[in-house]
Protein backbone atom coordinates (compact mmCIF):
# COMPACT_ATOMS: atom_id res chain seq x y z
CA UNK A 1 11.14 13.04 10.49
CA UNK A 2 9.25 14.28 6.99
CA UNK A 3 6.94 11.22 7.08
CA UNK A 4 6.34 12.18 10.82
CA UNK A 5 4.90 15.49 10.16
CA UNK A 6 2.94 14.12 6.49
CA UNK A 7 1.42 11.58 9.05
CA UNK A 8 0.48 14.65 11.24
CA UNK A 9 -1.21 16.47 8.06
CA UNK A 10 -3.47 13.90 6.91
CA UNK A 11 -7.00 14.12 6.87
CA UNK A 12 -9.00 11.55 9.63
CA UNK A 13 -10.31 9.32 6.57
CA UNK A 14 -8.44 6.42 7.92
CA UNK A 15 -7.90 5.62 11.36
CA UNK A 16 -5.15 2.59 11.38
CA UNK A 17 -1.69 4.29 12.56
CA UNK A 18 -0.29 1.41 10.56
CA UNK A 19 -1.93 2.17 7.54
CA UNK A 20 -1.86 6.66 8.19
CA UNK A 21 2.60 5.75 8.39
CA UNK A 22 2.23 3.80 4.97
CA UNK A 23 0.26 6.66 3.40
CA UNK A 24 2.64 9.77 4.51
CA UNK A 25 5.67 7.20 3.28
CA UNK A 26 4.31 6.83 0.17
CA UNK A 27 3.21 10.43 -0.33
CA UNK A 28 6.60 11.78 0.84
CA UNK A 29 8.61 9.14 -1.26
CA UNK A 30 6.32 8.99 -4.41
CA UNK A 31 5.58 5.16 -4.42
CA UNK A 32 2.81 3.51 -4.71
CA UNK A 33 0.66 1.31 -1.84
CA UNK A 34 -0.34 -2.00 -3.04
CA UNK A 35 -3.78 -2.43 -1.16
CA UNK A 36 -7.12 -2.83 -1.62
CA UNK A 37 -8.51 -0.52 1.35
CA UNK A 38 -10.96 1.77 -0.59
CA UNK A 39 -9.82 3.76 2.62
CA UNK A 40 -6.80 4.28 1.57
CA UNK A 41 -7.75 5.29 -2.17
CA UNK A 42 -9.19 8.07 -1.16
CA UNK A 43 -5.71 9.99 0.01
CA UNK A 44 -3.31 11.69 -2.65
CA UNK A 45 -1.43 8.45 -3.44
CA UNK A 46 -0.70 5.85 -6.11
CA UNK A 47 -2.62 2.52 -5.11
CA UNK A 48 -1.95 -0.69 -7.26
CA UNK A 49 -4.27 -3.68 -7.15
């Protein structure tokens, strides 16, 4: 339910609701997204590549 309402809370910077679930997953479990979307880059998450 927490990644849910992070998914509901994040900015409109990215619009895949793939991609928006990975971010609030990441953000609410403190791992990192291994991707090279400069999309996603620009939210409050750890990005390897």
């Amino acid at each position: 339910m927490s990644h849910v309402l992070q998914v509901a809370s994040l900015p409109n910077i990215h619009r895949d609701p793939f991609d928006r679930i990975l971010i609030a997953q990441s953000q609410v479990e403190n791992l990192p997204i291994v991707t090279i979307d400069q999309q996603i880059t620009q939210y409050a998450v750890q990005t390897i590549w």
